[in-house]
PDB file of N, CA and C in Angstrom:
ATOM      1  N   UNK A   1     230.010 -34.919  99.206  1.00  0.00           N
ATOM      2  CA  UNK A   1     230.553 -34.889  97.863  1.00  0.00           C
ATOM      3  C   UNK A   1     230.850 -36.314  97.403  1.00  0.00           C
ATOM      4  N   UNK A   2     230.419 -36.373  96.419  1.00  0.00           N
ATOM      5  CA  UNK A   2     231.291 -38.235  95.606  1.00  0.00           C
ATOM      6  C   UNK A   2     232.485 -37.773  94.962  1.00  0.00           C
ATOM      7  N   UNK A   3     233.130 -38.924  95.076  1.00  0.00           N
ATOM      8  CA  UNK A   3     234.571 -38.758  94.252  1.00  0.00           C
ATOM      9  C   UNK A   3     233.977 -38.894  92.631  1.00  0.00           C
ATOM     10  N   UNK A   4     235.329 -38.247  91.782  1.00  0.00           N
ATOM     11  CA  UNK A   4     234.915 -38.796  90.530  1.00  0.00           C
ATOM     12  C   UNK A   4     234.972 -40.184  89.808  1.00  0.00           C
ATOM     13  N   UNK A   5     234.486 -40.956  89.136  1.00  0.00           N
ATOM     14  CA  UNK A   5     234.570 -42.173  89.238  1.00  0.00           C
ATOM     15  C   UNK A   5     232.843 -42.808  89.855  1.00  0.00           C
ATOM     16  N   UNK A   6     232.653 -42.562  90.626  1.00  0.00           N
ATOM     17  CA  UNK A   6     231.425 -42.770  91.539  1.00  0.00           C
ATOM     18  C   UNK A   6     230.323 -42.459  90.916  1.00  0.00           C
ATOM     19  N   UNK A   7     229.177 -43.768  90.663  1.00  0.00           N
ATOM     20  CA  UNK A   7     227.911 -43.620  90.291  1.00  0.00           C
ATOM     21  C   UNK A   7     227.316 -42.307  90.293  1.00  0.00           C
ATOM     22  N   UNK A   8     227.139 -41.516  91.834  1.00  0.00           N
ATOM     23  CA  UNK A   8     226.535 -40.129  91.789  1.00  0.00           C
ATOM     24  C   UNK A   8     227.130 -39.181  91.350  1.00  0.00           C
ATOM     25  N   UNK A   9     228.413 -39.100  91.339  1.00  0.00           N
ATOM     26  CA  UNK A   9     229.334 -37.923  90.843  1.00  0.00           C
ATOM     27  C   UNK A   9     229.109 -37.043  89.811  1.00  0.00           C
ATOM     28  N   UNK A  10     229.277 -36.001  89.625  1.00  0.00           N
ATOM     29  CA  UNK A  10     228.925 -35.240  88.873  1.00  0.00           C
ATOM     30  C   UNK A  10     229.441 -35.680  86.828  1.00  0.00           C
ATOM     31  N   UNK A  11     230.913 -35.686  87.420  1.00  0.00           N
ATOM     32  CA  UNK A  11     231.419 -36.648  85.843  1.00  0.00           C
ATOM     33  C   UNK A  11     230.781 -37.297  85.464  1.00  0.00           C
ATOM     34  N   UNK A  12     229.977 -38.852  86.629  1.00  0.00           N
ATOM     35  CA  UNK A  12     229.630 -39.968  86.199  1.00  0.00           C
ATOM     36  C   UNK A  12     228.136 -39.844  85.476  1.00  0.00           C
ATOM     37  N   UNK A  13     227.489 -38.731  86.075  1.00  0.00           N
ATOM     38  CA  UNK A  13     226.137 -38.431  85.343  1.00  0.00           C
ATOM     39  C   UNK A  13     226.093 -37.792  84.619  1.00  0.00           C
ATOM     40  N   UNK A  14     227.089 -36.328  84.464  1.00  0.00           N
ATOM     41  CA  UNK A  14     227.010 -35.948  82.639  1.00  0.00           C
ATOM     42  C   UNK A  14     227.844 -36.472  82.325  1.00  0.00           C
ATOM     43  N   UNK A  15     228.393 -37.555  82.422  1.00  0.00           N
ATOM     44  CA  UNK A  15     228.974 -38.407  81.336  1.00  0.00           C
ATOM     45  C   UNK A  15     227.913 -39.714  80.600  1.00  0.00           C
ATOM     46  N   UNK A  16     226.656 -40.249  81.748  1.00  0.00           N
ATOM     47  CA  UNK A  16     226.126 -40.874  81.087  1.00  0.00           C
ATOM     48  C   UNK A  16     224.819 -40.139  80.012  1.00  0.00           C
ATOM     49  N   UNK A  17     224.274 -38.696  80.749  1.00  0.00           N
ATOM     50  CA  UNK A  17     223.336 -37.418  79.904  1.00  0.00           C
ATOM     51  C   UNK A  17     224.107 -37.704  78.680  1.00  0.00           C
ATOM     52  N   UNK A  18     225.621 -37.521  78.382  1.00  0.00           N
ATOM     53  CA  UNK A  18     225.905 -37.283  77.171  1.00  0.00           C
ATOM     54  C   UNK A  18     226.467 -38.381  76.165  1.00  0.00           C
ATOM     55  N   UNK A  19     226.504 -40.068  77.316  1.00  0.00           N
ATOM     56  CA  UNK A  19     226.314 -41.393  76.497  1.00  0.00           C
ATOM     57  C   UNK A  19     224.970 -41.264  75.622  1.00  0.00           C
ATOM     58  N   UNK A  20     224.137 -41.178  76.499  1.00  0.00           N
ATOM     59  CA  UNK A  20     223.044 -41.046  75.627  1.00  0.00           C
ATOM     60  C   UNK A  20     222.329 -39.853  75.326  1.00  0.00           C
ATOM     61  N   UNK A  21     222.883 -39.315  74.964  1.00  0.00           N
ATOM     62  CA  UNK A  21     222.822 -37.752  73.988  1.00  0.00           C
ATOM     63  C   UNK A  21     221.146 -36.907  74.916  1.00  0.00           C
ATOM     64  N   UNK A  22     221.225 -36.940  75.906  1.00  0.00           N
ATOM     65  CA  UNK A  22     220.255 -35.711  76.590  1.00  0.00           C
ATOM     66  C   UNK A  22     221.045 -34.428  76.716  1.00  0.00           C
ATOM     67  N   UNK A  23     222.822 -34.277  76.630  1.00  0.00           N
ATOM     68  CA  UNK A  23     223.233 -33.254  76.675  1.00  0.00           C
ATOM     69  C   UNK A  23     224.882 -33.423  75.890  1.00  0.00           C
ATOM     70  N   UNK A  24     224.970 -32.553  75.015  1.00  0.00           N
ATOM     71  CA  UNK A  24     226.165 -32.243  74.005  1.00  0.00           C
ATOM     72  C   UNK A  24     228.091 -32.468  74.908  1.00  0.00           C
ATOM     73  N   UNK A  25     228.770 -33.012  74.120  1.00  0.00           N
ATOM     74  CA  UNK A  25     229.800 -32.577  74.917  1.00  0.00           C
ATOM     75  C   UNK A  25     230.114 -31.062  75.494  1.00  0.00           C
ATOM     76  N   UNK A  26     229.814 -30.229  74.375  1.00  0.00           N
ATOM     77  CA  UNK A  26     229.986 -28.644  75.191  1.00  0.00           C
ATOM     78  C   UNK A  26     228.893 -28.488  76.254  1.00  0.00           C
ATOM     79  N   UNK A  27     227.950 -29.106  76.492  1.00  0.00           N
ATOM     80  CA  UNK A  27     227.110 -28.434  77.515  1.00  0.00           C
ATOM     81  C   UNK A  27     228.091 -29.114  79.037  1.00  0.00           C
ATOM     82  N   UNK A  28     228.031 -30.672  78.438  1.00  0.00           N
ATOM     83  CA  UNK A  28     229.015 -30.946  79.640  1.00  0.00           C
ATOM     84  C   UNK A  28     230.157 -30.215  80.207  1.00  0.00           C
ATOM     85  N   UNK A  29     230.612 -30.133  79.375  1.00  0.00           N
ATOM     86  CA  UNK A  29     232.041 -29.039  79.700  1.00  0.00           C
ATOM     87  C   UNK A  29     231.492 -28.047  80.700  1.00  0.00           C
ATOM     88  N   UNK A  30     230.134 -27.068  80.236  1.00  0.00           N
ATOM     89  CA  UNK A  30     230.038 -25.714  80.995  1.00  0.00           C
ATOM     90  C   UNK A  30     229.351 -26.278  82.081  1.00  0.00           C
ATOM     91  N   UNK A  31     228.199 -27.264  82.275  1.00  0.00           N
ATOM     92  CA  UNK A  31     228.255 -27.890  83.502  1.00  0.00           C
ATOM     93  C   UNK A  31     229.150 -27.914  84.497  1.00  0.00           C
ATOM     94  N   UNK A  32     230.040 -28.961  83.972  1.00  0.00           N
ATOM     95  CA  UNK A  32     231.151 -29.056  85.144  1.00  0.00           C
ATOM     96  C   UNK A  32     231.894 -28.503  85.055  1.00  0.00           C
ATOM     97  N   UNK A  33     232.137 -27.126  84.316  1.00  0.00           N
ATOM     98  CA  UNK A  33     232.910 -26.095  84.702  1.00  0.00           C
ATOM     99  C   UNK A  33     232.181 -24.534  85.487  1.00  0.00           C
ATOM    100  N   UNK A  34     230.660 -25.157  85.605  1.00  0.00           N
ATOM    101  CA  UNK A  34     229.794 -24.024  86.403  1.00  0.00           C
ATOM    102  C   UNK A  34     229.353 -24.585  87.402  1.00  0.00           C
ATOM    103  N   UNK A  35     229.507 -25.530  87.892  1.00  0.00           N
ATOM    104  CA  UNK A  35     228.643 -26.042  88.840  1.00  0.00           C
ATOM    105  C   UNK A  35     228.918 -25.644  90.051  1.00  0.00           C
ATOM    106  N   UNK A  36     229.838 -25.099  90.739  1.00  0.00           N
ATOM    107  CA  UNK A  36     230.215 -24.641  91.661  1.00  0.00           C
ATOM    108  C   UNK A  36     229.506 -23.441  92.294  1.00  0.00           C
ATOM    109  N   UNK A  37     229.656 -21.974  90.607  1.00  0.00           N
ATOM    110  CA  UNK A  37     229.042 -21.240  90.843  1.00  0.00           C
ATOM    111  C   UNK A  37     227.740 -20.970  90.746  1.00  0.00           C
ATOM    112  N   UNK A  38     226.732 -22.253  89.916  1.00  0.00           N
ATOM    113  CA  UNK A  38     225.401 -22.229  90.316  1.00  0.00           C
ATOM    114  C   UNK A  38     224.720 -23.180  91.663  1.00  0.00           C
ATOM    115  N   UNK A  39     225.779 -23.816  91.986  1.00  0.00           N
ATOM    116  CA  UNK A  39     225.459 -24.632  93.795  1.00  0.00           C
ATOM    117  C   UNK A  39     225.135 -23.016  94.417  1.00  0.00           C
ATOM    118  N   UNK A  40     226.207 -22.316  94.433  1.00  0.00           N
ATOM    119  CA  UNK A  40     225.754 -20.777  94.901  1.00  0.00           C
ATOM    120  C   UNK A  40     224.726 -20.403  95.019  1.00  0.00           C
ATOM    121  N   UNK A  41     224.225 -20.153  93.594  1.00  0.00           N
ATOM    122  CA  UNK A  41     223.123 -19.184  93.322  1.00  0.00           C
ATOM    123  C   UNK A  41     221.931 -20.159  93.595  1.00  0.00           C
ATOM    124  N   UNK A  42     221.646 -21.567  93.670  1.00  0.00           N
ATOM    125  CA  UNK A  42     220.774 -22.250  94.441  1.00  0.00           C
ATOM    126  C   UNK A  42     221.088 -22.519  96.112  1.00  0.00           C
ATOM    127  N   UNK A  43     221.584 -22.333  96.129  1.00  0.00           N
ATOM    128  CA  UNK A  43     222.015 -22.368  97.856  1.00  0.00           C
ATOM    129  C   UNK A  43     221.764 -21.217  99.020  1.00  0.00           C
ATOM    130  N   UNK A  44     221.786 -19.660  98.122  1.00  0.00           N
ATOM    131  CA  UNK A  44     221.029 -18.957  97.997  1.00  0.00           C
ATOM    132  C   UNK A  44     220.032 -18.469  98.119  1.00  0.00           C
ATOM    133  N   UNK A  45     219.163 -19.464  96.900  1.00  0.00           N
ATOM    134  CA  UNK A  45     217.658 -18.858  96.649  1.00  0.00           C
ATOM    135  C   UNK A  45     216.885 -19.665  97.585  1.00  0.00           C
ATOM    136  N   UNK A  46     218.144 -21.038  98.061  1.00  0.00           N
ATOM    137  CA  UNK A  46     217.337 -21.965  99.092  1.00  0.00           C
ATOM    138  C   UNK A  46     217.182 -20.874 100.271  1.00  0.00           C
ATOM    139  N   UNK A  47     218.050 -20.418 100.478  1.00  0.00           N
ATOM    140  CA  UNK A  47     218.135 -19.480 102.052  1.00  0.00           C
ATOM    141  C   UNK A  47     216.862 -18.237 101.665  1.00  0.00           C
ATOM    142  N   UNK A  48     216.872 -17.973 100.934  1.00  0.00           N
ATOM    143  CA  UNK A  48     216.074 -16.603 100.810  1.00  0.00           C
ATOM    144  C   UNK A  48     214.089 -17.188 100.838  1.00  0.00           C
ATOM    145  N   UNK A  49     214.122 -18.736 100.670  1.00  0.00           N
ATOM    146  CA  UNK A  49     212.911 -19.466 100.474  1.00  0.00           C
ATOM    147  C   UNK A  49     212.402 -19.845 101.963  1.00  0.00           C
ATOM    148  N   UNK A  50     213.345 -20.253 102.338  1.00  0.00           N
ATOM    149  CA  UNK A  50     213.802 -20.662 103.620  1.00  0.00           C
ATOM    150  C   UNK A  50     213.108 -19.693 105.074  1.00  0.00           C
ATOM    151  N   UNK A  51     213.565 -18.586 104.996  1.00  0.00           N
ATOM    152  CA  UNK A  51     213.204 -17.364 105.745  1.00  0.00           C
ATOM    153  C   UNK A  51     212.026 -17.052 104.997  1.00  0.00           C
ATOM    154  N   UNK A  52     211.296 -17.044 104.400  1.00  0.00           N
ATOM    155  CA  UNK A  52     210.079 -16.585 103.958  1.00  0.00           C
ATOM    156  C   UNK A  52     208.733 -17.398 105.106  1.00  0.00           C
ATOM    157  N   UNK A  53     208.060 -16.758 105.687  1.00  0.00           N
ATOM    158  CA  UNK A  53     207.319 -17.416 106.342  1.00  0.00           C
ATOM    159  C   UNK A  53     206.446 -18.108 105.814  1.00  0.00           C
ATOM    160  N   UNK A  54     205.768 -17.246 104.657  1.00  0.00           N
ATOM    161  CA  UNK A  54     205.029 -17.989 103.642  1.00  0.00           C
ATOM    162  C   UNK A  54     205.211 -19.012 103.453  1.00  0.00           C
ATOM    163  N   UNK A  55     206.318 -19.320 103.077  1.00  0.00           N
ATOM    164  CA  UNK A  55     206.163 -20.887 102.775  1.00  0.00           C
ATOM    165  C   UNK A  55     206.951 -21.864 104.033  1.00  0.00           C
ATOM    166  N   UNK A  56     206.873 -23.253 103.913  1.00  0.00           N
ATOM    167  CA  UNK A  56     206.701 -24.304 104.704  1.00  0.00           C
ATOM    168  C   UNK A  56     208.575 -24.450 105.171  1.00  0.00           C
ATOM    169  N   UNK A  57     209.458 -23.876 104.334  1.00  0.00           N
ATOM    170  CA  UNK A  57     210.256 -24.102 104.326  1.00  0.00           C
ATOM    171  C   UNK A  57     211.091 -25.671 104.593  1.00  0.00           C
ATOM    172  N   UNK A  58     210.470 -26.358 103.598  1.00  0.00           N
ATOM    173  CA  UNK A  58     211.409 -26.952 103.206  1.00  0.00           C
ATOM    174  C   UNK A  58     212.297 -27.668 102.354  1.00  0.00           C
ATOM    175  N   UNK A  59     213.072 -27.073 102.372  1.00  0.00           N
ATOM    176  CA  UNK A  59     214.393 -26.941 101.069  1.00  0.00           C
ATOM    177  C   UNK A  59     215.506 -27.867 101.826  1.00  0.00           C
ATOM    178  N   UNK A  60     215.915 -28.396 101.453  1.00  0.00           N
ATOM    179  CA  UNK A  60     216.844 -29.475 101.544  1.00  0.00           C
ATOM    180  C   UNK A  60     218.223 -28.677 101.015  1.00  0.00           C
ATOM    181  N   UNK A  61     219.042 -28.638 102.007  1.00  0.00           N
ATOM    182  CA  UNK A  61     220.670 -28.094 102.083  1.00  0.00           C
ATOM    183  C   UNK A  61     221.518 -28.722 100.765  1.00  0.00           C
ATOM    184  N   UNK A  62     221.103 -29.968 100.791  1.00  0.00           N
ATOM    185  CA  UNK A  62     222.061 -30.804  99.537  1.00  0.00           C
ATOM    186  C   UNK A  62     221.879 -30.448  98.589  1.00  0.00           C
ATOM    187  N   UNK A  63     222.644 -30.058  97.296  1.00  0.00           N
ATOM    188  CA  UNK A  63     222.479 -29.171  96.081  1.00  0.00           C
ATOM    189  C   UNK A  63     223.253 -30.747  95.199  1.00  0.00           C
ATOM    190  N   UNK A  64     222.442 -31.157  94.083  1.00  0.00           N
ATOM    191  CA  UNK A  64     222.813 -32.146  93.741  1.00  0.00           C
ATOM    192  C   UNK A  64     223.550 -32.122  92.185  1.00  0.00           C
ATOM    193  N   UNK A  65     224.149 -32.624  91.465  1.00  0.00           N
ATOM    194  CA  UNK A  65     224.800 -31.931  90.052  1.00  0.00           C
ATOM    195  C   UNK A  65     223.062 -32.049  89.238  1.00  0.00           C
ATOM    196  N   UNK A  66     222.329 -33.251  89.915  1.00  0.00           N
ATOM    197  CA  UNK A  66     220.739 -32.384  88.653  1.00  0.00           C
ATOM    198  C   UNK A  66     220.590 -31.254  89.108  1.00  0.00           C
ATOM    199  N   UNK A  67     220.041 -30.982  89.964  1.00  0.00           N
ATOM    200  CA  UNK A  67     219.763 -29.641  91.213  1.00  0.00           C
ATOM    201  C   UNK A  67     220.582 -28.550  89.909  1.00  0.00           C
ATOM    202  N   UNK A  68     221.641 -28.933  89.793  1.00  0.00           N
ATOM    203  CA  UNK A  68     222.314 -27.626  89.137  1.00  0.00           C
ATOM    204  C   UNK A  68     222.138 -27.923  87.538  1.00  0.00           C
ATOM    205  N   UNK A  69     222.326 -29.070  86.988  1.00  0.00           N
ATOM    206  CA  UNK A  69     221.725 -29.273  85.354  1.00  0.00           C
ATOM    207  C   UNK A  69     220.005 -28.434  84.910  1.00  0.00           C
ATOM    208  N   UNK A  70     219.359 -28.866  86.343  1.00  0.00           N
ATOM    209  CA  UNK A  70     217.702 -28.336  85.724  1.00  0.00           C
ATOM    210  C   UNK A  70     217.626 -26.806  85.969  1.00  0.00           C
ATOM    211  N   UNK A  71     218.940 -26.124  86.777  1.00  0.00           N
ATOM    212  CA  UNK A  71     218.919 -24.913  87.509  1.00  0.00           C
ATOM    213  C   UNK A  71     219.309 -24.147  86.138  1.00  0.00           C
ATOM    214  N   UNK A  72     220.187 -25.014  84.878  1.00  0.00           N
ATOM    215  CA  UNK A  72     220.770 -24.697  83.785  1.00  0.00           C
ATOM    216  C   UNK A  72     219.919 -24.759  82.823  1.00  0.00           C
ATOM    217  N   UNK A  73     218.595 -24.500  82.586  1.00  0.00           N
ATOM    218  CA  UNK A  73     217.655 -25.105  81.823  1.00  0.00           C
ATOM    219  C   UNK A  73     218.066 -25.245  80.604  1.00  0.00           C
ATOM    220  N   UNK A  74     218.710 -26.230  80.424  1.00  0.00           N
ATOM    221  CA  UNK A  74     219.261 -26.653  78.882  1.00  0.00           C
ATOM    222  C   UNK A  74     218.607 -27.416  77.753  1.00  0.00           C
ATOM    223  N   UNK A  75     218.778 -26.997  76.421  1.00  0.00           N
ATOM    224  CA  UNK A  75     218.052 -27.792  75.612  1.00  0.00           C
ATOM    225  C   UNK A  75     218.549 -29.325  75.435  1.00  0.00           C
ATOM    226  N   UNK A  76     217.963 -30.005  75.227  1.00  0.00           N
ATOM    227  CA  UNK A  76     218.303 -31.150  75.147  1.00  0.00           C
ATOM    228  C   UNK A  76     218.737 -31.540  73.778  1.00  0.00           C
ATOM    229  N   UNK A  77     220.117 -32.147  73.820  1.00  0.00           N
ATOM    230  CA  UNK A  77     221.207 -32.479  72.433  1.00  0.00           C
ATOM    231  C   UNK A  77     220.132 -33.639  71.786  1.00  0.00           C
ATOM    232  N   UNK A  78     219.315 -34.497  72.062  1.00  0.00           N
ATOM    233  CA  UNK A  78     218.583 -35.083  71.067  1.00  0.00           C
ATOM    234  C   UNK A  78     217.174 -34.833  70.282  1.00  0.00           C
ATOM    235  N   UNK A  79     217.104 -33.547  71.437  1.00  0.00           N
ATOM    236  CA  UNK A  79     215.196 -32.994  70.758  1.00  0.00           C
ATOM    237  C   UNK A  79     215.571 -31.468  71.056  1.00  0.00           C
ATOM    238  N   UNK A  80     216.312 -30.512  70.686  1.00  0.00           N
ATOM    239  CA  UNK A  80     216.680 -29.224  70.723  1.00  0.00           C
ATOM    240  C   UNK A  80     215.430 -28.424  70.925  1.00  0.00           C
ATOM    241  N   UNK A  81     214.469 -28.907  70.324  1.00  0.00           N
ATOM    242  CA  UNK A  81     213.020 -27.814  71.164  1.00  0.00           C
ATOM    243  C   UNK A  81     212.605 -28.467  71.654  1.00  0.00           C
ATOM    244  N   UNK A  82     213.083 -29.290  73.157  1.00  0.00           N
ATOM    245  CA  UNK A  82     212.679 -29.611  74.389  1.00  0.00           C
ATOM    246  C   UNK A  82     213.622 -29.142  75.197  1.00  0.00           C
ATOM    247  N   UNK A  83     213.241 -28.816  76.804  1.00  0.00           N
ATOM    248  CA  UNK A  83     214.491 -28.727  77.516  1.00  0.00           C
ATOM    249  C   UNK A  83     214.603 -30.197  78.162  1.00  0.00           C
ATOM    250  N   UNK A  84     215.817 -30.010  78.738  1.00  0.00           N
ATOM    251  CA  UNK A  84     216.348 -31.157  79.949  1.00  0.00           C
ATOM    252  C   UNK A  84     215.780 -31.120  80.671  1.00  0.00           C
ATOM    253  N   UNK A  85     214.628 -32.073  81.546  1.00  0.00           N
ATOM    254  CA  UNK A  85     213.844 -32.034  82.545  1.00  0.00           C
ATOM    255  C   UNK A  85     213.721 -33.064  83.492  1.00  0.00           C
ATOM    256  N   UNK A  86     213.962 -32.935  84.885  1.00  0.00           N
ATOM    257  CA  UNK A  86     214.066 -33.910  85.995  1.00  0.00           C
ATOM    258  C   UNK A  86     214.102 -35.159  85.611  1.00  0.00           C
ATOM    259  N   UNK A  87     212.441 -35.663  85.300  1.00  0.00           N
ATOM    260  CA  UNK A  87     212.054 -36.608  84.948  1.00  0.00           C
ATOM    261  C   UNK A  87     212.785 -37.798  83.694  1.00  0.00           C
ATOM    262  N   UNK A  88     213.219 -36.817  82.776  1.00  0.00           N
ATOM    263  CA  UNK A  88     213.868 -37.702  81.361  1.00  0.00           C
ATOM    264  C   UNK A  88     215.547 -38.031  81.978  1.00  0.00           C
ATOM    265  N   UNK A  89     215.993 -37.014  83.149  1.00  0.00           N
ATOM    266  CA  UNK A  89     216.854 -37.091  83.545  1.00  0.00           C
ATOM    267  C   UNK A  89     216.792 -38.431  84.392  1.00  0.00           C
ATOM    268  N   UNK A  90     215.978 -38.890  85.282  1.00  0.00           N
ATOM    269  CA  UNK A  90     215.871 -39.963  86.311  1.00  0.00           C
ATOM    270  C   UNK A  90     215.524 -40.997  85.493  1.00  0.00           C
ATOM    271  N   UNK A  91     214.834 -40.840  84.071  1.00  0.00           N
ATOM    272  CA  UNK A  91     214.385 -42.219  83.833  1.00  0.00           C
ATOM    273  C   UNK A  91     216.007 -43.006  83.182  1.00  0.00           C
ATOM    274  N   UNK A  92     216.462 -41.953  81.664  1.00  0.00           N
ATOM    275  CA  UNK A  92     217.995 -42.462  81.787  1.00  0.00           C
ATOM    276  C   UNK A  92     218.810 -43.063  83.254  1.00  0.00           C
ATOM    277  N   UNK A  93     218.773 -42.290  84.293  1.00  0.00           N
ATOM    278  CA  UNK A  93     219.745 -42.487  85.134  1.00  0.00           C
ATOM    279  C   UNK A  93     219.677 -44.560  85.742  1.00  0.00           C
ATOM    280  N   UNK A  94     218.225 -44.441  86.224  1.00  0.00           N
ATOM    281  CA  UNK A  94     217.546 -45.413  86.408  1.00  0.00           C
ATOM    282  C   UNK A  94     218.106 -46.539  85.387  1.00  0.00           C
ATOM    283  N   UNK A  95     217.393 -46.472  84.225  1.00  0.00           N
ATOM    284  CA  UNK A  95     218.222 -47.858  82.873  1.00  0.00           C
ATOM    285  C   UNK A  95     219.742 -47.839  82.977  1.00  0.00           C
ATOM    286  N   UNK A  96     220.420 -46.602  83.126  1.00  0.00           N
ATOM    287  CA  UNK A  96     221.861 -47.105  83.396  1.00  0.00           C
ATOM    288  C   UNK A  96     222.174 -47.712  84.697  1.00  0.00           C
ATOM    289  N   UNK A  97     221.613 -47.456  85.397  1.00  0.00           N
ATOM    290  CA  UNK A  97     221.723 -48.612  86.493  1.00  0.00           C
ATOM    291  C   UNK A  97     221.033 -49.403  86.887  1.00  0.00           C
ATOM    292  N   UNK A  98     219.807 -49.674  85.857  1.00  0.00           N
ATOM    293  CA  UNK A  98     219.253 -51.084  85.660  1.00  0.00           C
ATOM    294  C   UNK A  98     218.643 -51.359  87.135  1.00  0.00           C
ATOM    295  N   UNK A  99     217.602 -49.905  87.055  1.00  0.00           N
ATOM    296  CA  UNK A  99     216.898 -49.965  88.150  1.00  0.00           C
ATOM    297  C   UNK A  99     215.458 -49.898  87.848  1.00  0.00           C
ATOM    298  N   UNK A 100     214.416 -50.341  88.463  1.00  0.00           N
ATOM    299  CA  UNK A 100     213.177 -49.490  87.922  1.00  0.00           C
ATOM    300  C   UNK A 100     212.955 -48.541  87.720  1.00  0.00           C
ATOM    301  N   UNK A 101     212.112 -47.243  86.841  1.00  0.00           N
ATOM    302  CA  UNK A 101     212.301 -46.350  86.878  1.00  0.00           C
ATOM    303  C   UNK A 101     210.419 -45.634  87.372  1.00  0.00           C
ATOM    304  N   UNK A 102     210.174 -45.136  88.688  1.00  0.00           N
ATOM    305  CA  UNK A 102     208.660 -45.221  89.164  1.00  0.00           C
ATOM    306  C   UNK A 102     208.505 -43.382  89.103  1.00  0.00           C
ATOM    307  N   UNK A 103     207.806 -42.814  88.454  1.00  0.00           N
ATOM    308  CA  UNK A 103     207.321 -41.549  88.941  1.00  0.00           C
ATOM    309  C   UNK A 103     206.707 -41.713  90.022  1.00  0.00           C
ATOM    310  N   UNK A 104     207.184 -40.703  90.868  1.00  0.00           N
ATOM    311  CA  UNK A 104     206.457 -40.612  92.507  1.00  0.00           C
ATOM    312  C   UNK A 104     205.121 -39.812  92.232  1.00  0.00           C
TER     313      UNK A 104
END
């Protein structure tokens, strides 16, 4: 877990989504007032993916506050018929910390 205050923290990243308007103050609010109970329901669907032989299983235990923003498929507060998506999420994150920003 990060404290609040802390670059990764959940505050510190929908607080910068909603510096620069990828998500509304009310979405923030239900974010970090749901995030708990959708870590659940991905933590979950990780286990139920997990036991499937079919696939390769592997799902990574760490449930991250994006993990739970993209789990929220939300429209995005500056282009309302787009959603919030990984990618627009990492490239913001990246310029606020004045990092490169590389699609893998």
């Amino acid at each position: 877990m990060h404290k609040p205050g802390t670059p990764f923290s959940p505050e510190t990243i929908c607080g910068v989504l909603k510096k620069r308007n990828l998500i509304s103050p009310n979405q923030e609010k239900m974010i970090l007032a749901r995030r708990r109970e959708i870590e659940q329901k991905i933590a979950q669907s990780n286990r139920r993916k997990k036991s499937n032989p079919l696939l390769d299983g592997s799902f990574s235990d760490r449930i991250s506050i994006i993990d739970v923003i993209l789990f929220m498929n939300l429209k995005r507060a500056d282009q309302p018929e787009k959603v919030l998506d990984e990618e627009r999420i990492y490239q913001v994150m990246a310029d606020e910390w004045k990092v490169p920003y590389q699609k893998i």
